[in-house]
Protein backbone atom coordinates (compact mmCIF):
# COMPACT_ATOMS: atom_id res chain seq x y z
CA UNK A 1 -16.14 -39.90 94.51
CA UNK A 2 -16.27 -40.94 90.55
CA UNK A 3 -18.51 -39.79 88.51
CA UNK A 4 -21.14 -42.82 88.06
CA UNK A 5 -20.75 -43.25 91.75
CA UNK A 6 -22.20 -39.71 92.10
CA UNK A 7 -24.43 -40.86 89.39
CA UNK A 8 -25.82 -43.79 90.40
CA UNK A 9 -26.37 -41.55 93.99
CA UNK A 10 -28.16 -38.54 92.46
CA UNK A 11 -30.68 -41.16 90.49
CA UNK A 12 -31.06 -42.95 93.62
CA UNK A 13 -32.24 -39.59 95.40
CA UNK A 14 -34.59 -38.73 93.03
CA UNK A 15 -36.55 -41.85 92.70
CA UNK A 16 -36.51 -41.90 96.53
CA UNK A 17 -37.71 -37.84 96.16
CA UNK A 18 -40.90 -39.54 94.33
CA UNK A 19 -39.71 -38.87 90.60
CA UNK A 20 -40.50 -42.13 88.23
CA UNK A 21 -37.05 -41.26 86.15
CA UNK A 22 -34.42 -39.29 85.97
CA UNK A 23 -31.47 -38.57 83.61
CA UNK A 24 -28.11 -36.80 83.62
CA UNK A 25 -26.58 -34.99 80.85
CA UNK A 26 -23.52 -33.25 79.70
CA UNK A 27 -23.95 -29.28 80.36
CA UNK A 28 -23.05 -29.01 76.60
CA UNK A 29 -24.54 -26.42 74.45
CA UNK A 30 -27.81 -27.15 72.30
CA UNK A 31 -26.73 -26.35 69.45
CA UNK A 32 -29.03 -27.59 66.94
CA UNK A 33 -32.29 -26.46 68.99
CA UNK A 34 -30.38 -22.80 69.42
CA UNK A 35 -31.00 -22.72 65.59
CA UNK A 36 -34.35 -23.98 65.47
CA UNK A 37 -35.33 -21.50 68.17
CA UNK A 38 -33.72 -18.62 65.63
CA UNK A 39 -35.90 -20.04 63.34
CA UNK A 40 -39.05 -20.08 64.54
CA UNK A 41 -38.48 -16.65 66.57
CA UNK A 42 -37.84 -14.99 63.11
CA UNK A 43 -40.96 -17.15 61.48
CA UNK A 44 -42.91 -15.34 64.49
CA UNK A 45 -43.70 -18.84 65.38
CA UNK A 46 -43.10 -18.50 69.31
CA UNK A 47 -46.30 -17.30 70.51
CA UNK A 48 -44.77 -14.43 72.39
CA UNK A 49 -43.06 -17.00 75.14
CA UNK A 50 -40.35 -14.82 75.89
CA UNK A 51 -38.55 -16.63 78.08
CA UNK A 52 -36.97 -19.26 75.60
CA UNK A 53 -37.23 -17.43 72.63
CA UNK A 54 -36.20 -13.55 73.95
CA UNK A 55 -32.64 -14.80 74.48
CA UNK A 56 -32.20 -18.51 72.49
CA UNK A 57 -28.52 -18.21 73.04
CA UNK A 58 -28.62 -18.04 76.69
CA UNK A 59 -31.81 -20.10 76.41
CA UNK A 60 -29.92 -23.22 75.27
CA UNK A 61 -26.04 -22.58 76.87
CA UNK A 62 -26.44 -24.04 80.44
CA UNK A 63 -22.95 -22.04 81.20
CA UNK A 64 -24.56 -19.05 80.76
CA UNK A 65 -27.05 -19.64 83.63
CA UNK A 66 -24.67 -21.76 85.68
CA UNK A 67 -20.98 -20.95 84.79
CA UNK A 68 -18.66 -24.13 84.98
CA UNK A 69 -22.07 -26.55 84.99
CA UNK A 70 -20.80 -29.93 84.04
CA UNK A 71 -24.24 -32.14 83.88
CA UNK A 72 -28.05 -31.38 83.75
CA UNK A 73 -30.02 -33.39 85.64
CA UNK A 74 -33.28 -34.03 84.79
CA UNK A 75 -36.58 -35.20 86.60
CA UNK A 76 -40.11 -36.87 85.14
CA UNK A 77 -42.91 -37.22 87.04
CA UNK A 78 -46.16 -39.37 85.78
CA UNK A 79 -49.49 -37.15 85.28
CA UNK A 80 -52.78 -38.97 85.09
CA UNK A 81 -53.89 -38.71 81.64
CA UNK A 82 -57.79 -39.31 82.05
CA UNK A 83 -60.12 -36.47 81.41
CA UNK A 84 -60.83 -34.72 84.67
CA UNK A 85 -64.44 -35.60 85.40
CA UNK A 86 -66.76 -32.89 84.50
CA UNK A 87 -70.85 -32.21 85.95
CA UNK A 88 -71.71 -30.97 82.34
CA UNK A 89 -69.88 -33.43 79.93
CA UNK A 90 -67.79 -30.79 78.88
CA UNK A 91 -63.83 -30.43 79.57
CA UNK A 92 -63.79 -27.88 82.28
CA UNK A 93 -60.23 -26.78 82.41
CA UNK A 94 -58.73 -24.38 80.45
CA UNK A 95 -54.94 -24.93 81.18
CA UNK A 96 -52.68 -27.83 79.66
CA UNK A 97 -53.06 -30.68 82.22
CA UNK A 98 -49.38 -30.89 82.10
CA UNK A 99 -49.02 -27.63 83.45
């Protein structure tokens, strides 16, 4: 199997698994975000969200989590972007609707 066949395949799946896109990348390193992660880590701009920032080099070198990786594929899903509705008038929720 070629690779677009298995592309055209994996894109099929995931539309059919409910996702409204998906996209497939190379499994390169991220170069340019590794260095605006250094940045912002020594700026103290991460908020304390360790988990991208503790370790940016691993954070943005798929090999590193998945040695010989060749593509990242990636799902989006549509969230309803209307304000949840509320008794008071007032936003209720406290965490990013996204989340």
């Amino acid at each position: 199997m070629t690779d677009d066949q298995l592309t055209v395949i994996v894109g099929r799946l995931a539309i059919e698994a409910g996702l409204d896109a998906v996209g497939i990348a190379p499994a390169e390193p991220f170069t340019g975000t590794r260095g605006h992660l250094e940045e912002r880590k020594a700026a103290g701009l991460h908020g304390g969200m360790q988990f991208t920032y503790r370790n940016p080099a691993r954070s943005t070198d798929p090999s590193r989590t998945v040695p010989g990786a060749r593509a990242l594929v990636v799902g989006a899903r549509r969230y309803d972007r209307r304000p949840p509705p509320t008794e008071t008038g007032r936003p209720q929720a406290a965490i990013a609707r996204y989340s």
